[in-house]
N, C-alpha and C. Protein backbone atom coordinates (compact mmCIF):
# COMPACT_ATOMS: atom_id res chain seq x y z
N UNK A 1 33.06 116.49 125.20
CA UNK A 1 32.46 115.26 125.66
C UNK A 1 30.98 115.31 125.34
N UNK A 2 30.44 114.25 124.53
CA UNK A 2 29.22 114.20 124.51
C UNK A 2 28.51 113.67 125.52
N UNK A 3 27.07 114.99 125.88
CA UNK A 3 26.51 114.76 127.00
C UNK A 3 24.89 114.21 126.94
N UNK A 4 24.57 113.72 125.50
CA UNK A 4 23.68 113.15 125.33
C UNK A 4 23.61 111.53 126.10
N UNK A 5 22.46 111.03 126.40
CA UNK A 5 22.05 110.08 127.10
C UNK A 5 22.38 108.66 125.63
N UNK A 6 23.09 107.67 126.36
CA UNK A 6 23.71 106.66 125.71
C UNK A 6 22.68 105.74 125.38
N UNK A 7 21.82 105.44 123.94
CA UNK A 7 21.08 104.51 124.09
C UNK A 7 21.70 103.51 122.77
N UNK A 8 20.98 102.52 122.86
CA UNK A 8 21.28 101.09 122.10
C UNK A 8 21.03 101.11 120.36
N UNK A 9 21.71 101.04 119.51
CA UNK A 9 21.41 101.19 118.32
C UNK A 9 20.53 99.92 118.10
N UNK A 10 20.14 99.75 116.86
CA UNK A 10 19.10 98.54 116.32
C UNK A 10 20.56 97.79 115.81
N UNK A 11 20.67 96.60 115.88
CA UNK A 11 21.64 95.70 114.78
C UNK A 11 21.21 95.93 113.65
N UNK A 12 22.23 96.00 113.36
CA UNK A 12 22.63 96.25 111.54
C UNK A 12 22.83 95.13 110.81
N UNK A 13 22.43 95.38 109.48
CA UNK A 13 22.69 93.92 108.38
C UNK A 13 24.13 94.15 107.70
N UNK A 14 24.67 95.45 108.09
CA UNK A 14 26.04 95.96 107.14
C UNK A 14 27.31 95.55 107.80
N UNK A 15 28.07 94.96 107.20
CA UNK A 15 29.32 94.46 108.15
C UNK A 15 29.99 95.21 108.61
N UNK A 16 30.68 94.34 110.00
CA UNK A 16 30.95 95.25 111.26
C UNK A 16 32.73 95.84 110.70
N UNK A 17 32.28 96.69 111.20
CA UNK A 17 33.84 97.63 110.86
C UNK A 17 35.20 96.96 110.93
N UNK A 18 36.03 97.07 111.08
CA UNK A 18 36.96 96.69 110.95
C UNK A 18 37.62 96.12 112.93
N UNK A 19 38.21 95.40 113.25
CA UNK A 19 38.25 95.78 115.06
C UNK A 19 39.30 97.08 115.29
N UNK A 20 38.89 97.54 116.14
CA UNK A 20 40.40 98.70 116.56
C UNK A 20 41.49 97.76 117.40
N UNK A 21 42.51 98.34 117.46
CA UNK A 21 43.53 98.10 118.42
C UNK A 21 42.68 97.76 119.76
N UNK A 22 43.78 97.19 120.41
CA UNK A 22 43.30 97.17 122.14
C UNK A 22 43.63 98.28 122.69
N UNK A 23 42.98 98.88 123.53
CA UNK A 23 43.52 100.29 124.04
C UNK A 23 45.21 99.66 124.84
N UNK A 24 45.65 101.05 124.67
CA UNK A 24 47.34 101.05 125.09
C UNK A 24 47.14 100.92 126.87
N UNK A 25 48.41 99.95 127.69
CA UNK A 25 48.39 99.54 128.50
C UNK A 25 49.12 100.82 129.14
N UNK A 26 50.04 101.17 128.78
CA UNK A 26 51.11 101.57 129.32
C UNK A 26 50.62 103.50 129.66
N UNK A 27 49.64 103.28 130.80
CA UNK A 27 49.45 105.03 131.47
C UNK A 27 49.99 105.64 131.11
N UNK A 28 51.16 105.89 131.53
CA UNK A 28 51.74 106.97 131.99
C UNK A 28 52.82 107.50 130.07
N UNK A 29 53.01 106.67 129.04
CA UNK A 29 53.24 106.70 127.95
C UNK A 29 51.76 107.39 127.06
N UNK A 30 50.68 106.76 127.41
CA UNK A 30 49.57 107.59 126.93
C UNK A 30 49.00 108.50 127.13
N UNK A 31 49.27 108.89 128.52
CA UNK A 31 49.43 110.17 128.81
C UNK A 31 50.34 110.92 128.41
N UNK A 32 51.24 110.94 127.81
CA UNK A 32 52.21 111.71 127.54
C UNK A 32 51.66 111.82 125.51
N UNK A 33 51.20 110.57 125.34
CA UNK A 33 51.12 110.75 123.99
C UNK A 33 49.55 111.58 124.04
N UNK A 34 48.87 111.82 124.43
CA UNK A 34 47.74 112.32 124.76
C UNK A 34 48.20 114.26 124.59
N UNK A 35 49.47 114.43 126.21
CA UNK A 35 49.30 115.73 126.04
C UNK A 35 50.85 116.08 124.68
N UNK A 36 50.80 114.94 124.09
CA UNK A 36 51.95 115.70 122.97
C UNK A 36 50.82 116.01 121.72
N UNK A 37 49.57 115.04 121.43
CA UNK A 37 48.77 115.68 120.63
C UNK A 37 47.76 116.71 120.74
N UNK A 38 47.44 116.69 122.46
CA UNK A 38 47.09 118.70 122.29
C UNK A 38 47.71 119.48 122.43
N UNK A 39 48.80 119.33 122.68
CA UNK A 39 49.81 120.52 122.90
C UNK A 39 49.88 120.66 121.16
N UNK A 40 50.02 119.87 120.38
CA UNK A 40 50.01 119.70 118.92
C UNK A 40 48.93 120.70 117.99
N UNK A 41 47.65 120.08 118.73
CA UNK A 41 46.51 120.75 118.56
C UNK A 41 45.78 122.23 119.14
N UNK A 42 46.79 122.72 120.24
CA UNK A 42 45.98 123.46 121.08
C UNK A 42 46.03 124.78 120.13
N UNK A 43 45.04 125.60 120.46
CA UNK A 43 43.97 126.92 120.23
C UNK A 43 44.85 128.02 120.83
N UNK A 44 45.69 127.71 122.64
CA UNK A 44 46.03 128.71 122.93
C UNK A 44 47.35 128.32 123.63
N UNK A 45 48.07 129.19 123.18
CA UNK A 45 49.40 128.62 124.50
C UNK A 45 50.03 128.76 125.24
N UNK A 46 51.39 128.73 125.94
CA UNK A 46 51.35 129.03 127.23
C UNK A 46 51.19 129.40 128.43
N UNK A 47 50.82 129.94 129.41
CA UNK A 47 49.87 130.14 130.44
C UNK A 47 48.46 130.38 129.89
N UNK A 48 47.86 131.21 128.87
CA UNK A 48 46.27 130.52 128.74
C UNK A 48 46.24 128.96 128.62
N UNK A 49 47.12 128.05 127.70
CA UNK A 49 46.83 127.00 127.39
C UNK A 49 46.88 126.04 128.38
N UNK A 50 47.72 126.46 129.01
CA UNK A 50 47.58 125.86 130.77
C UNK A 50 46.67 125.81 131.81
N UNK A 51 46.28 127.20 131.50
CA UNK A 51 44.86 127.62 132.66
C UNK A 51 43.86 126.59 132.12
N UNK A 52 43.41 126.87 131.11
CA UNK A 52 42.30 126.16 130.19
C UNK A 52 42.45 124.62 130.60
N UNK A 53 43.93 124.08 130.32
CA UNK A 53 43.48 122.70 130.71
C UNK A 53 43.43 122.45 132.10
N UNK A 54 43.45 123.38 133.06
CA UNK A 54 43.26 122.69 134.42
C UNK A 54 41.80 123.49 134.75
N UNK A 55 41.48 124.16 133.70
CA UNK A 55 39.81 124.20 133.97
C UNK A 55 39.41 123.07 133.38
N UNK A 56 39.47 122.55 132.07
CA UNK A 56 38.58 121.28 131.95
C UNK A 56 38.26 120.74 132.08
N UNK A 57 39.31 120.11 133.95
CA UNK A 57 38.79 119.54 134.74
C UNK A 57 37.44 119.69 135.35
N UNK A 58 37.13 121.17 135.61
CA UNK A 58 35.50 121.42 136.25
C UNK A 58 34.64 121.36 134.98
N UNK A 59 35.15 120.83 134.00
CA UNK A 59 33.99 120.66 133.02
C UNK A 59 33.61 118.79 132.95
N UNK A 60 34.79 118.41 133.43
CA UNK A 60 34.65 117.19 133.37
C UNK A 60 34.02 116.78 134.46
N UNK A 61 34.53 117.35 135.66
CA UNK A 61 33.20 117.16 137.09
C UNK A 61 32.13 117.31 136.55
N UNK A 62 32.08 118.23 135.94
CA UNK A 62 30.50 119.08 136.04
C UNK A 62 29.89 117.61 135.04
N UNK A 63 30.35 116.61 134.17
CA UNK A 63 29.43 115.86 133.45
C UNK A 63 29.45 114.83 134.29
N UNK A 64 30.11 114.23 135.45
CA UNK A 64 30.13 113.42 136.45
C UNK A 64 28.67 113.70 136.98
N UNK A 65 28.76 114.48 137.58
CA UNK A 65 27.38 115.13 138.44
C UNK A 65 26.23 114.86 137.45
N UNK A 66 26.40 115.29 136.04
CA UNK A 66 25.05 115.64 135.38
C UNK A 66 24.88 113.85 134.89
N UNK A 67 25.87 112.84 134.74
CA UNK A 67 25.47 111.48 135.00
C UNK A 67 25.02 110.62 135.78
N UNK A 68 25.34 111.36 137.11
CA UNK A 68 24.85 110.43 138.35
C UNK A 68 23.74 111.27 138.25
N UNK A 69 23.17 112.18 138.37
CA UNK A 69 21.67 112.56 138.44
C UNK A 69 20.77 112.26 136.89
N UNK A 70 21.52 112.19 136.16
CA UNK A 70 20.80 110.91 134.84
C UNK A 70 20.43 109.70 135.11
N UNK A 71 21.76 109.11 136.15
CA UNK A 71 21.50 107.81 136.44
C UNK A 71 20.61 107.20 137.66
N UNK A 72 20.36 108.61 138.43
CA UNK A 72 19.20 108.66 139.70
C UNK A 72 17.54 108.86 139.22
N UNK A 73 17.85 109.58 137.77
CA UNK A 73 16.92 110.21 137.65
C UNK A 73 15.96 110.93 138.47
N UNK A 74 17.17 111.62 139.12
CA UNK A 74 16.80 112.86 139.74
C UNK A 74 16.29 114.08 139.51
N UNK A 75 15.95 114.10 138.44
CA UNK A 75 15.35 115.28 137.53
C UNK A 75 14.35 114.97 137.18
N UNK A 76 13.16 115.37 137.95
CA UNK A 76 11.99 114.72 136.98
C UNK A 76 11.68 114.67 135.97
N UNK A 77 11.64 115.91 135.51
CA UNK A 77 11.62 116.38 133.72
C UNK A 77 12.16 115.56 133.07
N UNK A 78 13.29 115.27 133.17
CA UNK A 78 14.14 114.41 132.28
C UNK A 78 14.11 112.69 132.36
N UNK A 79 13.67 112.37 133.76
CA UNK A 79 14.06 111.07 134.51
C UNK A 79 15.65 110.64 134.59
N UNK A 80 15.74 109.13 133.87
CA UNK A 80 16.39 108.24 134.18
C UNK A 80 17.24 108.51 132.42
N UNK A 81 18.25 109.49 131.98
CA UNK A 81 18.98 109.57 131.18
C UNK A 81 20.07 108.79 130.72
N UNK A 82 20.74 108.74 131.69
CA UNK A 82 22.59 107.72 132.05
C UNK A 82 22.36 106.66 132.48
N UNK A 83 23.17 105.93 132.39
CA UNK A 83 23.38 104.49 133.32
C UNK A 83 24.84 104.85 134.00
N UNK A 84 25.12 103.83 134.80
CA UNK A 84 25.88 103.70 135.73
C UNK A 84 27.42 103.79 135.15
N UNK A 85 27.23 103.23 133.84
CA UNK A 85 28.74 102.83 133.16
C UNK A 85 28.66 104.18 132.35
N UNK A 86 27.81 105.07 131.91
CA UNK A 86 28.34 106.50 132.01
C UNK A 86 28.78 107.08 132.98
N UNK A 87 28.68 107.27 134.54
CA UNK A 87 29.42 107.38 135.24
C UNK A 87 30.60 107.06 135.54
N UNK A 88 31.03 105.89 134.90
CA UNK A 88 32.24 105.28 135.29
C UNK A 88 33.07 105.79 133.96
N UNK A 89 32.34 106.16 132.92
CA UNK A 89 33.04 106.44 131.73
C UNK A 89 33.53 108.25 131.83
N UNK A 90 32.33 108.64 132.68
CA UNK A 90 32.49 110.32 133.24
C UNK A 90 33.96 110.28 134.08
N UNK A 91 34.08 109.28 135.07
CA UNK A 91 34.89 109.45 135.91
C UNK A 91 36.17 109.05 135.50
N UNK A 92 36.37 108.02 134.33
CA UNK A 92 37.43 107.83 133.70
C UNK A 92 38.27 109.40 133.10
N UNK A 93 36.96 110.02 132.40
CA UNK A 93 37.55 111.19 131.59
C UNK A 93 38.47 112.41 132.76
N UNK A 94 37.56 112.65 133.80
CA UNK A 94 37.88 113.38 135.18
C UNK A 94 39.38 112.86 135.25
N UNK A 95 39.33 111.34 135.38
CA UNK A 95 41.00 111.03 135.72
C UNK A 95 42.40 111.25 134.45
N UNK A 96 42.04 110.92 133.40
CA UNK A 96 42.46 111.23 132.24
C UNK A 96 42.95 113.16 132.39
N UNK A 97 41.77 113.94 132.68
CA UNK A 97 41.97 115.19 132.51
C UNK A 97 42.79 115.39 133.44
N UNK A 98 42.70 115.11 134.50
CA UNK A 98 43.77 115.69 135.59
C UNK A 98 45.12 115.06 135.08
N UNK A 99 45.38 113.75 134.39
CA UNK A 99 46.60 113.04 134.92
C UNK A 99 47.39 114.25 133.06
N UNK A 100 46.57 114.46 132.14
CA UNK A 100 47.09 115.64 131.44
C UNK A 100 47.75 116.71 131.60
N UNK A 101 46.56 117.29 132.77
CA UNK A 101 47.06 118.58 133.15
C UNK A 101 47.96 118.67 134.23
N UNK A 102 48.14 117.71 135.07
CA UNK A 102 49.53 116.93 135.53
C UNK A 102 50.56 117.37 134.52
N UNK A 103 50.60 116.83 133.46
CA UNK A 103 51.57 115.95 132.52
C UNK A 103 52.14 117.73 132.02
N UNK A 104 51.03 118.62 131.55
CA UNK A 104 51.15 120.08 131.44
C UNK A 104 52.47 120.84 132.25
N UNK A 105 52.07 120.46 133.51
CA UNK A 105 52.80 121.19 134.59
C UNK A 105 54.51 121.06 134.51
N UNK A 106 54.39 119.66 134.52
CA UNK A 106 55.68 118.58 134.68
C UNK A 106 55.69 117.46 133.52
N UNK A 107 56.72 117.24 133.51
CA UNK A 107 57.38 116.27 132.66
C UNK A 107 57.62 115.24 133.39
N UNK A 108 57.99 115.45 134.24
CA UNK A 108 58.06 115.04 135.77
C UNK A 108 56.84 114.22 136.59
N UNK A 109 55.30 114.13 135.65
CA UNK A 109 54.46 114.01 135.58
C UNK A 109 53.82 112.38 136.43
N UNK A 110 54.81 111.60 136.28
CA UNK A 110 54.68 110.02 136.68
C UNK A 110 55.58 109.93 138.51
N UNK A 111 56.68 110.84 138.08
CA UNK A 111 57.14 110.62 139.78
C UNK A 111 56.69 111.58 140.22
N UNK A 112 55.86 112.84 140.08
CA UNK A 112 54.80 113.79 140.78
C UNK A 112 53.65 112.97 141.37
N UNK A 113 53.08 112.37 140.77
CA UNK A 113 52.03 111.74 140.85
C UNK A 113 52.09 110.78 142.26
N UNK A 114 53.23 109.57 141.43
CA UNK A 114 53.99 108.28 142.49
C UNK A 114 54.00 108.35 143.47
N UNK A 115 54.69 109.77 144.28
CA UNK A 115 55.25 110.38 145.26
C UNK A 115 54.07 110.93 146.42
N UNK A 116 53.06 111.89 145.15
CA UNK A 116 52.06 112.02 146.29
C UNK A 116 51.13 110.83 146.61
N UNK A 117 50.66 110.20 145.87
CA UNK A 117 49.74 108.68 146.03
C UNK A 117 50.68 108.19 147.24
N UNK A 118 51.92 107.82 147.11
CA UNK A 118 52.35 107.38 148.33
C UNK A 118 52.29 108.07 149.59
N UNK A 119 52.34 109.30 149.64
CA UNK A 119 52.44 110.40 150.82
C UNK A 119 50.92 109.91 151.38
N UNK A 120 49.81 110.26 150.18
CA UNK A 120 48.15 110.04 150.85
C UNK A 120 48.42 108.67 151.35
N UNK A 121 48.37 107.58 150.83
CA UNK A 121 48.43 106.33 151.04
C UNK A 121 48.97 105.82 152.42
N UNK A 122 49.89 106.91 153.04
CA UNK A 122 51.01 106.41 154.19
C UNK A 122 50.06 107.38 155.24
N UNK A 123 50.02 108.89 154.88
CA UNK A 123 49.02 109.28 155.65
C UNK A 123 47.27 108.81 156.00
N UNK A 124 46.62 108.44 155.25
CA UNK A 124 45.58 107.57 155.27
C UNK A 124 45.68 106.52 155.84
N UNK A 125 45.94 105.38 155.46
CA UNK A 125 46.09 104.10 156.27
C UNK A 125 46.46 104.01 157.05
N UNK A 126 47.61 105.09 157.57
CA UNK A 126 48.19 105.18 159.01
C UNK A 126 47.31 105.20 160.19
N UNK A 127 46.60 106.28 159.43
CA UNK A 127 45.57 106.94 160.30
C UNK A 127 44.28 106.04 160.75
N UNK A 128 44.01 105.54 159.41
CA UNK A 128 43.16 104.18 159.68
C UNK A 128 44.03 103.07 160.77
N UNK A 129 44.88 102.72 160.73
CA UNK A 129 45.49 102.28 161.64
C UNK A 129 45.02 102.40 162.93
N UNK A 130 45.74 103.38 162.91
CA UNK A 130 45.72 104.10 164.31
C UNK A 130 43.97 104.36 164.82
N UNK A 131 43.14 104.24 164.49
CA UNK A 131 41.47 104.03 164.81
C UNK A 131 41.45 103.09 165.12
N UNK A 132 41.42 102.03 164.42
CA UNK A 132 40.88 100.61 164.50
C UNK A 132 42.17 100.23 165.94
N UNK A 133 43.05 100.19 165.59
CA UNK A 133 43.52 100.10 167.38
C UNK A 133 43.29 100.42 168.43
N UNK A 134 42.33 101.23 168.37
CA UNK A 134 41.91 102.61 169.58
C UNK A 134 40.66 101.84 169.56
N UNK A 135 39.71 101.57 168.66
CA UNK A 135 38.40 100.99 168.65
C UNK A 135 38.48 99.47 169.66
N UNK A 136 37.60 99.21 170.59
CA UNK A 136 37.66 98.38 171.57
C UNK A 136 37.04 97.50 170.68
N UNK A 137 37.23 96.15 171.09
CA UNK A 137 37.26 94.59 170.42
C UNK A 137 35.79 94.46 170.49
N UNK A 138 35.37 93.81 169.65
CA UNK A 138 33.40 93.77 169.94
C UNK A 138 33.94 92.39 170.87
């Protein structure tokens, strides 16, 4: 992932490329086509190639963090690096990497997923529930 700071090219007089496709709708198919081309591509394999991709995840945090403090410019030295939609583009990759290394584990990868989102979802809101009922009426 490139971690250079995103700035604006000058317009060009040279005609514009060709358009790409629309990105693919269908998740849980692109995820799968995703980990069939590194599994295609990968360097190392089975249990290293596994470990590795569920570390990449802390590499992908780790550029989350180093965008929102681009985008705070929290660093004096550096200032104001990122914008906001690098963050959102950081946090896309974070979700991408996990729903891979998901996909790694299991094949099973879409009703793994389904199953727990619903479990949090039923435990969470429940729970929210159950507050806001307890909370006295203003």
């Amino acid at each position: 992932m490139n971690t250079q700071p995103r700035h604006s090219e000058p317009a060009s007089t040279e005609p514009a490329a060709p358009a790409r496709p629309a990105a693919p709708t269908d998740l849980w198919a692109t995820v799968d086509a995703l980990w069939t081309w590194l599994d295609a591509h990968a360097a190392h394999g089975a249990r290293e190639g596994l470990l590795l991709r569920v570390l990449k995840l802390s590499e992908e945090v780790g550029e989350v963090a180093q965008a929102v403090i681009g985008a705070t410019g929290q660093n004096p030295r550096k200032g104001v690096t990122h914008t906001w939609e690098d963050v959102q583009g950081e946090l896309c990759d974070v979700v991408i990497t996990a729903l891979v290394a998901l996909r790694t584990l299991t094949p099973e990868a879409e009703e793994v997923f389904a199953g727990h989102l619903t479990r949090v979802a039923e435990r969470s809101l429940e729970s929210a529930g159950d507050r806001s009922a307890q909370e006295p009426a203003p």
